[in-house]
C-alpha atoms as a PDB file:
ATOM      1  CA  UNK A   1      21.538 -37.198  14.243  1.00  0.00           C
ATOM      2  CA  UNK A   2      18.090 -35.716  15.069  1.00  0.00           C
ATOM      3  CA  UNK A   3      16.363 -34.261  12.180  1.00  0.00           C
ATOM      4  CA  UNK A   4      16.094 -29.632  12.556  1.00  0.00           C
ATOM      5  CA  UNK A   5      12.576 -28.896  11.845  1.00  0.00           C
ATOM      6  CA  UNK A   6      11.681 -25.527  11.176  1.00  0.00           C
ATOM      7  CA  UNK A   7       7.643 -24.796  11.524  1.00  0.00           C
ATOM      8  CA  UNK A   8       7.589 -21.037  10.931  1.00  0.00           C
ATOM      9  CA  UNK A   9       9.422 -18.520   9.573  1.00  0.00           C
ATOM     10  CA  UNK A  10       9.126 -15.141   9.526  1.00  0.00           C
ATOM     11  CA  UNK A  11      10.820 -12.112   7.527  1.00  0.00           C
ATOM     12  CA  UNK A  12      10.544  -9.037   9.826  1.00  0.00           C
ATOM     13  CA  UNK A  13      11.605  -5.706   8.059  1.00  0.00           C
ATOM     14  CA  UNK A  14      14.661  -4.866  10.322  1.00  0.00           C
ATOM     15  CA  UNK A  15      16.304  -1.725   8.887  1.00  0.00           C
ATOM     16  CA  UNK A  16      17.475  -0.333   5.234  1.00  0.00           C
ATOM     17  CA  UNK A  17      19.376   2.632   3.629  1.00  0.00           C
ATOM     18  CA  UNK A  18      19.418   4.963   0.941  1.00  0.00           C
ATOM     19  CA  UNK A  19      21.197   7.366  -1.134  1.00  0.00           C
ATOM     20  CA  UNK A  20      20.154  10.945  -0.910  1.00  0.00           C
ATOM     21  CA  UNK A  21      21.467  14.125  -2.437  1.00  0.00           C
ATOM     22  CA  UNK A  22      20.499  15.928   0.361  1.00  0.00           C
ATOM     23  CA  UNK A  23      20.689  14.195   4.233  1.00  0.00           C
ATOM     24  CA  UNK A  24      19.114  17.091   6.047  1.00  0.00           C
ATOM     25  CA  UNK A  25      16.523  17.609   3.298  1.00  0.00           C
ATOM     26  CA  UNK A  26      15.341  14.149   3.542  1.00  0.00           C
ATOM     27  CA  UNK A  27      15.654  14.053   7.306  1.00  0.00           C
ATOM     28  CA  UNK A  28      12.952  16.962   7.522  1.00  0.00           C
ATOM     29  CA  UNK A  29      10.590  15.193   4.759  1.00  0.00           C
ATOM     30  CA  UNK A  30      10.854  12.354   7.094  1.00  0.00           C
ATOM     31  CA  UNK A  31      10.065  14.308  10.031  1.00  0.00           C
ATOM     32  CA  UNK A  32       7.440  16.148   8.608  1.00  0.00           C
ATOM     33  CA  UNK A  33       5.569  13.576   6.341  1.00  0.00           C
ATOM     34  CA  UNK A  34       6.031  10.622   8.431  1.00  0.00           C
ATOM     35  CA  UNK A  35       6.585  11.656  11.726  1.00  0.00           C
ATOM     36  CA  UNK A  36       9.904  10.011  12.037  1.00  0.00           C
ATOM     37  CA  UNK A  37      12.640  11.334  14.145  1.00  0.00           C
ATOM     38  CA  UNK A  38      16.327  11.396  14.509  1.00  0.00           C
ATOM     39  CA  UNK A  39      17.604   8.250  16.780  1.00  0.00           C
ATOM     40  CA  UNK A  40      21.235   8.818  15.655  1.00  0.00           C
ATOM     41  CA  UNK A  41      23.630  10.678  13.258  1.00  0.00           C
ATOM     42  CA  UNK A  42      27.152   8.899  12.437  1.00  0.00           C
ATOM     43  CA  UNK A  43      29.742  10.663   9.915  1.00  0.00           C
ATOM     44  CA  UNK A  44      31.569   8.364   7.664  1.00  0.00           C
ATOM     45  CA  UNK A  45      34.976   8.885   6.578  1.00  0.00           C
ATOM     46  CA  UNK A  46      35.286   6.672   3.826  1.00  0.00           C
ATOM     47  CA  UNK A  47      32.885   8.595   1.744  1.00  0.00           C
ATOM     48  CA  UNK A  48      32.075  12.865   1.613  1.00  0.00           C
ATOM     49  CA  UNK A  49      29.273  12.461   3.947  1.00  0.00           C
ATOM     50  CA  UNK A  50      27.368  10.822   6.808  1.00  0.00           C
ATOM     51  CA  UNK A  51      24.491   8.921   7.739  1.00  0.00           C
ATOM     52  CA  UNK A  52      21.140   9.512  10.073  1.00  0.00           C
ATOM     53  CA  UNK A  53      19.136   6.604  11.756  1.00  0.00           C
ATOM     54  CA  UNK A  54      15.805   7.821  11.688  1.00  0.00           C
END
């Protein structure tokens, strides 16, 4: 069986969430501070509340 060699690997930062109190507070810090904007909102059922992809 051939042998895998791997010469490189890299971690590349692909996404991440967080908890906030307030979605549409920390969407506008966001905005504001960073300069981020909205890609896409999704609402969860599951849980009393949603989610933003900014």
């Amino acid at each position: 069986m051939p042998e895998l060699k791997i010469d490189t690997f890299q971690l590349i930062p692909h996404h991440c969430g967080i908890s906030v109190p307030d979605l549409e507070a920390s969407v506008a810090w966001y905005r504001d501070m960073l300069g981020f904007s909205v890609v896409k909102r999704l609402t969860l059922k599951l849980v009393d509340g949603g989610a933003t992809m900014i």
